[in-house]
Protein backbone atom coordinates (compact mmCIF):
# COMPACT_ATOMS: atom_id res chain seq x y z
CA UNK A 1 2.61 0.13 17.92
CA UNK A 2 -0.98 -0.59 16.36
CA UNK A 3 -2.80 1.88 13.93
CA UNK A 4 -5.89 3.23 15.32
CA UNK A 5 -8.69 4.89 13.79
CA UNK A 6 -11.27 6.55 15.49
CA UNK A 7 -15.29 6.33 14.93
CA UNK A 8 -16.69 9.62 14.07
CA UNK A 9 -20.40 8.23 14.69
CA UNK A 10 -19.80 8.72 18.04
CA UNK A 11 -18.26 12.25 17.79
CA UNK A 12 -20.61 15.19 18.26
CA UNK A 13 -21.48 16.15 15.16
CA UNK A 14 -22.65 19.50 16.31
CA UNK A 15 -19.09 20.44 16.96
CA UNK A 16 -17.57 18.04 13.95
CA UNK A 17 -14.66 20.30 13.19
CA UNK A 18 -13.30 20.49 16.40
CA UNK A 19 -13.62 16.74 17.34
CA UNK A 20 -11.78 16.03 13.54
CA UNK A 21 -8.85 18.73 14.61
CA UNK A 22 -8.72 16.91 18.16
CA UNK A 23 -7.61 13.78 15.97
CA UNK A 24 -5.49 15.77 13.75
CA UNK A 25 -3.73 16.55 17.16
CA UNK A 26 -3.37 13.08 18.31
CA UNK A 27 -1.83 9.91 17.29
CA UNK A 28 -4.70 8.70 15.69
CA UNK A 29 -3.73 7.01 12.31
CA UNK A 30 -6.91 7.57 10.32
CA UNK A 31 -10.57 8.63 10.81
CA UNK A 32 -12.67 6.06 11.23
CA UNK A 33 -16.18 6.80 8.46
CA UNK A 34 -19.24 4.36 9.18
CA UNK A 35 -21.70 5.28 5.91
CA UNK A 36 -25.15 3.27 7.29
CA UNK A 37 -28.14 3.52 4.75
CA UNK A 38 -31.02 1.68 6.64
CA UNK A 39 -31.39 -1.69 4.81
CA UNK A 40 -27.74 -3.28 5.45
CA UNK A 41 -27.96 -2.42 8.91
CA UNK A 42 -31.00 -0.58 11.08
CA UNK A 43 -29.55 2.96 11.43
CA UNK A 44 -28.71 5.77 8.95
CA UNK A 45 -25.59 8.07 9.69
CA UNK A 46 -23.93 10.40 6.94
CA UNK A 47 -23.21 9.82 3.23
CA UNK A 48 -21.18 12.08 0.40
CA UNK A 49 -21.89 15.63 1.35
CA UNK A 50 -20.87 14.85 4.98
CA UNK A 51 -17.55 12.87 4.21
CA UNK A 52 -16.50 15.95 1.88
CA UNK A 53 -16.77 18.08 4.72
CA UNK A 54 -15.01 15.68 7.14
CA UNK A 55 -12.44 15.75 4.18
CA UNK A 56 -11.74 19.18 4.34
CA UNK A 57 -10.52 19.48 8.07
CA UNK A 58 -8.71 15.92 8.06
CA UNK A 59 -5.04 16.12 8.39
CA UNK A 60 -5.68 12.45 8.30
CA UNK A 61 -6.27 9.44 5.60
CA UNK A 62 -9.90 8.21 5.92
CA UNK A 63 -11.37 5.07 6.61
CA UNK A 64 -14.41 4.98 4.79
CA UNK A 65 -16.59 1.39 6.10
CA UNK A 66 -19.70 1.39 3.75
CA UNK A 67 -22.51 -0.90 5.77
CA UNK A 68 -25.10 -0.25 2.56
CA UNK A 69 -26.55 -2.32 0.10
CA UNK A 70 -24.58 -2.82 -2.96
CA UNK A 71 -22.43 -0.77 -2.49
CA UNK A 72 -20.23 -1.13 -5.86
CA UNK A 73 -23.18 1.61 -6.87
CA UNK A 74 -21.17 4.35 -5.16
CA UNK A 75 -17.79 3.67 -5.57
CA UNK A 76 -16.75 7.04 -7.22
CA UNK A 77 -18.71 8.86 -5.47
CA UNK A 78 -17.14 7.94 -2.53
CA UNK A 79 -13.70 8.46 -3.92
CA UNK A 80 -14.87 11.72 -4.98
CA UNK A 81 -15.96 12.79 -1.47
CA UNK A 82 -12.68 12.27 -0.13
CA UNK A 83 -12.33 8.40 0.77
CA UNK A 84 -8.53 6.94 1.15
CA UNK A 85 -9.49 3.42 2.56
CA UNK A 86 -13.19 2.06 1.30
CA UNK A 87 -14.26 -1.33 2.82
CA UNK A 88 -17.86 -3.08 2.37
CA UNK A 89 -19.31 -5.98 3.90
CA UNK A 90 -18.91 -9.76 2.01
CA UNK A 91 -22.50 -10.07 2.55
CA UNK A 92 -23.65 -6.64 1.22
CA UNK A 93 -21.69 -7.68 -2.30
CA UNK A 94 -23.17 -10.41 -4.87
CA UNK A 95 -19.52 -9.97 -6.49
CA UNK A 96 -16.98 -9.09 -4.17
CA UNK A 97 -13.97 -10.00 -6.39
CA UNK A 98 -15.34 -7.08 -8.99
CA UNK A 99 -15.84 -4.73 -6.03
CA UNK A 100 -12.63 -4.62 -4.92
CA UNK A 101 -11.71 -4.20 -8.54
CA UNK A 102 -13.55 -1.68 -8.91
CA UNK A 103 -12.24 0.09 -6.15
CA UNK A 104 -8.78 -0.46 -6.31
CA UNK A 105 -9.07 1.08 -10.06
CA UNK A 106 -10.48 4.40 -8.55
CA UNK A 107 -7.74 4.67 -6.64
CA UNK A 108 -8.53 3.88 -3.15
CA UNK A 109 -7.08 1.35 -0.77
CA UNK A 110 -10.01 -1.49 -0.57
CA UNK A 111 -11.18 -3.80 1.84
CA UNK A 112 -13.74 -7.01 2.86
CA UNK A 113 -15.48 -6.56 6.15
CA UNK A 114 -17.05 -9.35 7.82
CA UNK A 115 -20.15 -9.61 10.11
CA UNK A 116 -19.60 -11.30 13.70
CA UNK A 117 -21.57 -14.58 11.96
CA UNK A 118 -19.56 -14.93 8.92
CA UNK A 119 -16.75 -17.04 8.85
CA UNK A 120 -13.34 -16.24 8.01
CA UNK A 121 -12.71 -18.71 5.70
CA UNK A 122 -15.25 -17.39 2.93
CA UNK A 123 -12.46 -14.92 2.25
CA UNK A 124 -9.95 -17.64 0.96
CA UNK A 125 -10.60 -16.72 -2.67
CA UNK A 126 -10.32 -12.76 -2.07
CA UNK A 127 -7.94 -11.79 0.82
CA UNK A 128 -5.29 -11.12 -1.86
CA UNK A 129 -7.08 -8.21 -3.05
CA UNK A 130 -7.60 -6.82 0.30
CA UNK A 131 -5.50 -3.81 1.61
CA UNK A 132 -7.70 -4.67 4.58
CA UNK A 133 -9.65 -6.96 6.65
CA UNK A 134 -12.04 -5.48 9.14
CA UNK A 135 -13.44 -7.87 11.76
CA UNK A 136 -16.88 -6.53 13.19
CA UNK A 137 -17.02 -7.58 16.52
CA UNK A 138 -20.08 -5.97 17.27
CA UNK A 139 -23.61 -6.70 15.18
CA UNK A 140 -23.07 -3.25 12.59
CA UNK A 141 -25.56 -0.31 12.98
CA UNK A 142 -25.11 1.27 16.50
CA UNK A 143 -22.09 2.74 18.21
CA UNK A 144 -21.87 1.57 22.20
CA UNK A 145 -22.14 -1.72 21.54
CA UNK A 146 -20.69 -4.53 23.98
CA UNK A 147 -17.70 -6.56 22.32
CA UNK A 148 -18.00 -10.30 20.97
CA UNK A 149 -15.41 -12.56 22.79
CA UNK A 150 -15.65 -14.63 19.72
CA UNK A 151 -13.61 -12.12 17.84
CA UNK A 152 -10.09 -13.13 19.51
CA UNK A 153 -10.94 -16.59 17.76
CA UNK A 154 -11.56 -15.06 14.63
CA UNK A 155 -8.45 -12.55 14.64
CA UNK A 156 -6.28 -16.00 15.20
CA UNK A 157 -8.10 -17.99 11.94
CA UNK A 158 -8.06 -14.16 9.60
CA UNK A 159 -3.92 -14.10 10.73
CA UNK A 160 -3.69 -17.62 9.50
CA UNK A 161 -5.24 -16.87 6.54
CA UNK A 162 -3.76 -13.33 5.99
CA UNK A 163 -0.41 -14.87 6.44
CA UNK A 164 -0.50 -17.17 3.90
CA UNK A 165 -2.53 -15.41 1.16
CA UNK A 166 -1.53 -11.77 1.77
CA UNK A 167 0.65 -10.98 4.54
CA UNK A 168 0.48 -7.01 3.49
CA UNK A 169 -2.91 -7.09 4.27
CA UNK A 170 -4.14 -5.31 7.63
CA UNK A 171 -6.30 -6.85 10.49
CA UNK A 172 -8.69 -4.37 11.47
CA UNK A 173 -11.27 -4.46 14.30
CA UNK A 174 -14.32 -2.28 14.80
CA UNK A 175 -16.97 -2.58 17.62
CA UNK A 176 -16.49 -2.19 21.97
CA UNK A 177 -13.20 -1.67 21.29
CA UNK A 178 -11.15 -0.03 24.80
CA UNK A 179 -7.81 -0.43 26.24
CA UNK A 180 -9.17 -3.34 27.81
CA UNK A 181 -9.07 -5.66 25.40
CA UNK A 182 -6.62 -3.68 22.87
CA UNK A 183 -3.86 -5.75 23.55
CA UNK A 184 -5.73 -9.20 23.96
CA UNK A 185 -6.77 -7.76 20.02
CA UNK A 186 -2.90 -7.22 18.95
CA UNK A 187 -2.07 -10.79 20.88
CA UNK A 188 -4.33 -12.56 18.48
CA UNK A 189 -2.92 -10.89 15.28
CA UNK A 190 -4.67 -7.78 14.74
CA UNK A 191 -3.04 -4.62 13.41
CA UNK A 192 -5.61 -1.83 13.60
CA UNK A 193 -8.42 -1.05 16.04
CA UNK A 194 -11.71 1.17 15.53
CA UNK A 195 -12.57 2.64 18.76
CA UNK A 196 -16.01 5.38 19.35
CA UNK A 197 -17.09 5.61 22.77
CA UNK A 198 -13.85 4.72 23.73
CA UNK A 199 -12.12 7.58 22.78
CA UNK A 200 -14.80 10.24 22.40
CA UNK A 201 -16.59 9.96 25.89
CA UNK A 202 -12.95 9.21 27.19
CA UNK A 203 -11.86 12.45 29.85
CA UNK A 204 -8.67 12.68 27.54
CA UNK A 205 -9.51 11.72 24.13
CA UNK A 206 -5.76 11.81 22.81
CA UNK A 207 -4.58 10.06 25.65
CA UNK A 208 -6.82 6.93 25.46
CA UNK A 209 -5.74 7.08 21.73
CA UNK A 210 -2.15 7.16 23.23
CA UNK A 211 -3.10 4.16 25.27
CA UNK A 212 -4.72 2.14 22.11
CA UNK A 213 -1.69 1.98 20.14
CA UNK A 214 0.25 0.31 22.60
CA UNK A 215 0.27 -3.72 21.85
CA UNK A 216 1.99 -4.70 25.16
């Protein structure tokens, strides 16, 4: 069985709680936090005072993906507001090595994320810090986006990698994720899968979460 964790960007945020206690319900294995600030990427979603509130109704860890500028500014906050899991982008950080320091030593699970352009093998020198790799296979900022076919290719060279650096480290995948290509995702190597549209404009939410896990 993968781990999936579901995008809240594309929940509705006017009825937050009840989408977060539909996950609670499922089989979801975390919630799935994109933090956007308008500079990294184009779009702005939530920050700190939202994530505390998300915190409060979880019954699950969360994923917390910062796509902000330096984003080593914010590390405690972040942990404060309730973050489990906190990954930021290689090419948001001047010095990733310190940033995953840094969050590792607030207690956190940390991770690198990489942009659908950025090749695998600048990780080399860090994937043995990582709790977590997350893939982007879609260009970050917008939920709905349609899924890069190069990201199979990538999966392969990050299990290669992962497997001889780090093999506790966790393949993760985040962008036009479906059950489509789910298990083309776990064939290449990948552990966990984000998934938004998929699962929130789904007609049965827990079931296509159901359906996500399964690697076969």
């Amino acid at each position: 069985m993968g781990l999936v964790s579901p995008s809240l960007l594309s929940a509705d945020f006017g009825n937050l709680q009840r989408d977060i206690e539909m996950l609670n319900a499922s089989v979801c294995d975390y919630l799935h936090v994109d933090v956007m600030d308008g500079m990294f990427v184009p779009n702005i979603s939530f920050g700190q005072p939202v994530i505390k509130h998300i915190k409060k109704y979880a019954q699950k860890p969360l994923d917390v993906h910062l796509m902000i500028m330096d984003p080593g500014r914010y590390i405690d906050d972040f942990k404060r507001a309730g973050a489990d899991l906190l990954t930021v982008h290689y090419e948001a950080c001047t010095h990733l090595d310190r940033t995953l320091h840094a969050i590792k030593d607030a207690g956190m699970r940390c991770g690198a994320v990489l942009n659908p352009h950025t090749p695998v093998m600048l990780l080399e020198d860090t994937v043995q810090l990582c709790d977590v790799v997350l893939l982007m296979s879609v260009n970050p900022g917008f939920g709905g986006q349609s899924f890069i076919e190069n990201t199979y290719n990538k999966v392969r060279q990050l299990r290669e990698l992962r497997d001889r650096k780090n093999p506790r480290c966790l393949i993760e995948v985040d962008g036009g994720v479906n059950t489509s290509n789910a298990p083309l995702l776990y064939a290449a190597g990948a552990d966990m899968l984000v998934a938004g549209n998929a699962v929130f404009k789904s007609d049965n939410p827990q079931a296509t979460i159901k359906a996500l896990k399964q690697n076969e």
